[in-house]
Protein backbone atom coordinates (compact mmCIF):
# COMPACT_ATOMS: atom_id res chain seq x y z
CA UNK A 1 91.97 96.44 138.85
CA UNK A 2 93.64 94.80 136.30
CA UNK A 3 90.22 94.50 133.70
CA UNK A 4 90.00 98.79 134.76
CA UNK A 5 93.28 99.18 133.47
CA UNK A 6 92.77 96.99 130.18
CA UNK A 7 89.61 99.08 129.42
CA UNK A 8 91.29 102.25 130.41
CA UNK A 9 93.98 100.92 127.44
CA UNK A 10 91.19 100.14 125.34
CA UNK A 11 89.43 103.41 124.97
CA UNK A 12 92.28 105.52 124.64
CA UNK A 13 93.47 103.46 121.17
CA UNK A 14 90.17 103.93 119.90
CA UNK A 15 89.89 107.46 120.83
CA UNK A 16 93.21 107.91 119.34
CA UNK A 17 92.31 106.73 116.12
CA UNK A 18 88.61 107.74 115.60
CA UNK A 19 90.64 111.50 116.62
CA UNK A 20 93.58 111.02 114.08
CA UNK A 21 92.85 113.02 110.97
CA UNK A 22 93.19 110.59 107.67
CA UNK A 23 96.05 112.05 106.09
CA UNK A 24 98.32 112.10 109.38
CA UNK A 25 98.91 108.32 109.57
CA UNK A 26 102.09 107.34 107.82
CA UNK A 27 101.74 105.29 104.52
CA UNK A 28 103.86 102.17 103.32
CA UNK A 29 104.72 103.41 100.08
CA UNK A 30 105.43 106.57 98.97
CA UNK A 31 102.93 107.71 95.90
CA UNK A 32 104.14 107.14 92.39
CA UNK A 33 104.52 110.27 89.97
CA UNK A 34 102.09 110.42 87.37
CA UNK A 35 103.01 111.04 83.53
CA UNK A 36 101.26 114.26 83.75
CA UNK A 37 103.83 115.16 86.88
CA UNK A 38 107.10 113.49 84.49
CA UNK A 39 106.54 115.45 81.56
CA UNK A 40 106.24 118.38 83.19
CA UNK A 41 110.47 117.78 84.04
CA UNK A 42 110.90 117.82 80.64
CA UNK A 43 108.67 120.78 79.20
CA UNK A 44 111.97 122.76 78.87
CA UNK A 45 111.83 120.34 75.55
CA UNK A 46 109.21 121.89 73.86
CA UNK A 47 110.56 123.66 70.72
CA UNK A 48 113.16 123.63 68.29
CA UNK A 49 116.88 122.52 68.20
CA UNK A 50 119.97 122.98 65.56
CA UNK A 51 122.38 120.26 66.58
CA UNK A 52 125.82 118.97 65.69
CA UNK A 53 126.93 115.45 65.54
CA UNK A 54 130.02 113.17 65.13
CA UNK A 55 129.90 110.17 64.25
CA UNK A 56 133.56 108.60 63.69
CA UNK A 57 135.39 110.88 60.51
CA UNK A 58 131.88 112.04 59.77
CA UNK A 59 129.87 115.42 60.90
CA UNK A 60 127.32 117.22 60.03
CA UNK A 61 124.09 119.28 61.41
CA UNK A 62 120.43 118.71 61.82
CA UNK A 63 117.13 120.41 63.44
CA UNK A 64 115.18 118.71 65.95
CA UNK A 65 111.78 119.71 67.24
CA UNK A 66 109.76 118.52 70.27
CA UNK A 67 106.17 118.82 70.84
CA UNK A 68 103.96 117.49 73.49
CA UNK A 69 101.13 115.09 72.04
CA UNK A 70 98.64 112.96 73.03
CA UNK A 71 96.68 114.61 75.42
CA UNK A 72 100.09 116.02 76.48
CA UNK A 73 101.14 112.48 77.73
CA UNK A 74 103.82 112.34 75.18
CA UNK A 75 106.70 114.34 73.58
CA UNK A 76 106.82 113.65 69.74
CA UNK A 77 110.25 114.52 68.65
CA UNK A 78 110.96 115.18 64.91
CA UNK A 79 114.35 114.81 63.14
CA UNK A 80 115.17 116.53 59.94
CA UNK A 81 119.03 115.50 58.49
CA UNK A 82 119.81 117.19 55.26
CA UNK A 83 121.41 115.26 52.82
CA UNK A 84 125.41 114.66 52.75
CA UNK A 85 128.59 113.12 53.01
CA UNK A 86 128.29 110.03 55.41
CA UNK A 87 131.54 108.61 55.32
CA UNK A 88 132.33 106.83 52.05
CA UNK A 89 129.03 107.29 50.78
CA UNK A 90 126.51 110.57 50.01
CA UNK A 91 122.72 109.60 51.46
CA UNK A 92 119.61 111.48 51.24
CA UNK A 93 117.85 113.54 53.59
CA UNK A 94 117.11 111.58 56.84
CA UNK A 95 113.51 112.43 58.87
CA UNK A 96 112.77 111.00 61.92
CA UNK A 97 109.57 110.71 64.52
CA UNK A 98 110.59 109.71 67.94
CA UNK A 99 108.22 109.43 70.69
CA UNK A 100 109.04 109.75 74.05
CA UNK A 101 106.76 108.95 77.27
CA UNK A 102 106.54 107.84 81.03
CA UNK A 103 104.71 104.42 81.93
CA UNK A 104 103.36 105.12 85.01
CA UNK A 105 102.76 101.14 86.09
CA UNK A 106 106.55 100.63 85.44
CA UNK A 107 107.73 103.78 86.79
CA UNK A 108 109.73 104.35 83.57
CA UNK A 109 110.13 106.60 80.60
CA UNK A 110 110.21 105.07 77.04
CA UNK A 111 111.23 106.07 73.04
CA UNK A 112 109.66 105.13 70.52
CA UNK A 113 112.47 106.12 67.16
CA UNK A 114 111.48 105.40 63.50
CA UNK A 115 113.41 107.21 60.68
CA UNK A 116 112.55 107.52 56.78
CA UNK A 117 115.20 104.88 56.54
CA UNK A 118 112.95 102.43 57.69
CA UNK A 119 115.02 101.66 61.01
CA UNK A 120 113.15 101.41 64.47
CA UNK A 121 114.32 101.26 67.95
CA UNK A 122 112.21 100.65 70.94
CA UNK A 123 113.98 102.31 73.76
CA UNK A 124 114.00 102.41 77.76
CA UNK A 125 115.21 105.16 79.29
CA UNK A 126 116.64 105.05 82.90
CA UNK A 127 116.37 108.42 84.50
CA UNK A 128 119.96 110.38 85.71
CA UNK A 129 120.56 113.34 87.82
CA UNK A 130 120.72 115.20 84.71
CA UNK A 131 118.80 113.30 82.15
CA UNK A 132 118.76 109.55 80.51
CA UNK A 133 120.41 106.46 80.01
CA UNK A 134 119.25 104.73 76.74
CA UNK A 135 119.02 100.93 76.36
CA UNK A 136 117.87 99.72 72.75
CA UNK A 137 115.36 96.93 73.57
CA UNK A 138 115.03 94.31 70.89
CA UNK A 139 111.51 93.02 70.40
CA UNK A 140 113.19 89.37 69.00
CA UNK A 141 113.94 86.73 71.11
CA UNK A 142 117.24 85.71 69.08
CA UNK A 143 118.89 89.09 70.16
CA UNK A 144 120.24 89.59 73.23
CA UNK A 145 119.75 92.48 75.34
CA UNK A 146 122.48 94.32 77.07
CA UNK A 147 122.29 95.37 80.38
CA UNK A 148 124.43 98.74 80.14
CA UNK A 149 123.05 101.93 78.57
CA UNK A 150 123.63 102.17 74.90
CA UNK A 151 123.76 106.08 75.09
CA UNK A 152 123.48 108.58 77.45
CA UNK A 153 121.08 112.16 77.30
CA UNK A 154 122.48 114.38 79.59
CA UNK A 155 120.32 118.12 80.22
CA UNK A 156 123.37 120.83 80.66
CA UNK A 157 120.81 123.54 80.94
CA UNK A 158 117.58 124.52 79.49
CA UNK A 159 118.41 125.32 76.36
CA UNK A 160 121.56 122.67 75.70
CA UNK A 161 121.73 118.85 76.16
CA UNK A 162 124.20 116.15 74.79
CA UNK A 163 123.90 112.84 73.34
CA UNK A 164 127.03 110.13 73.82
CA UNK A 165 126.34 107.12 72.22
CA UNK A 166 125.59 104.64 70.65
CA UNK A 167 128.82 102.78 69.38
CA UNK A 168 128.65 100.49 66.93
CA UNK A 169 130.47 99.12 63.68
CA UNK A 170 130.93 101.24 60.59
CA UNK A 171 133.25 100.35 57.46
CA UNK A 172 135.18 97.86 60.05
CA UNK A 173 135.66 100.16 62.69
CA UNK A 174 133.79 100.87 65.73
CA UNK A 175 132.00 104.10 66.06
CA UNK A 176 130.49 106.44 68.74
CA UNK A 177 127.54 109.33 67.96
CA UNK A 178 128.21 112.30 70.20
CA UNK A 179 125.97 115.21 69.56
CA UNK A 180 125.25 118.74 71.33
CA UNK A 181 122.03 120.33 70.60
CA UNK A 182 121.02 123.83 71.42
CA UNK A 183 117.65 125.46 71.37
CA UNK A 184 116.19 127.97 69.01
């Protein structure tokens, strides 16, 4: 009776699982969004942007333009700041070229920022409710990274976002950027 039983046992697993469509048996990990699936979050991007900034005494205006690239795997950004007043001295215009993706091994978004300065800054971005957290990443082992966000990027609606940060020294006195950017 007992060997009936066990067979009994037996057959029903098997029939259970030959009968058990594919898809209906519950997976381990959950499947990982793919760039393509990312940048489609941030499409309401695509376009141009006049935006104000502050940046201690000092502020001024600029344009900004996103455009997807790359087999639309990446958003190329592109700054133009029109000459001025930057606190105690008068620069040039400023362009800029940032470019902005999601690594799908990582599971993370990344900037890539150069401006006609000649400054660079490798960025992760840490995803919000409502947007980004920027940490600068230095690519030299003599410079420590820190492990709070730099700035924040924070969507208020599809045509306006904000920018807090970063602070940092300027003529002796510590400074934070804040700008607000609204679409064209």
């Amino acid at each position: 009776m007992k060997r009936s039983w066990l067979s009994l046992v037996t057959v029903a697993i098997v029939l259970f699982v030959t009968v058990l469509p594919v898809g209906s048996i519950p997976q381990a990990q959950e499947k990982k969004p793919t760039a393509k699936e990312k940048m489609a979050t941030v499409e309401y991007l695509v376009g141009s942007w006049t935006c104000g900034h502050t940046v201690g005494t000092f502020s001024g205006k600029y344009t900004t333009k996103y455009a997807k690239v790359l087999g639309d795997r990446w958003l190329k950004q592109s700054y133009d700041f029109p000459s001025g007043n930057f606190g105690d001295e008068t620069q040039a215009a400023v362009t800029g070229e940032a470019l902005i993706g999601y690594d799908e091994d990582r599971g993370a978004w990344v900037r890539f920022f150069a401006t006609s300065h000649g400054e660079y800054f490798p960025i992760r971005l840490k995803e919000t409710n409502n947007g980004w957290a920027y940490t600068y990443i230095s690519m030299f082992k003599n410079i420590k990274e820190k492990p709070e966000a730099d700035a924040t990027f924070t969507k208020k609606s599809d045509t306006e976002y904000v920018i807090e940060g970063p602070t940092y020294p300027d003529n002796g006195k510590m400074v934070t950027e804040h700008h607000t950017c609204h679409k064209m």
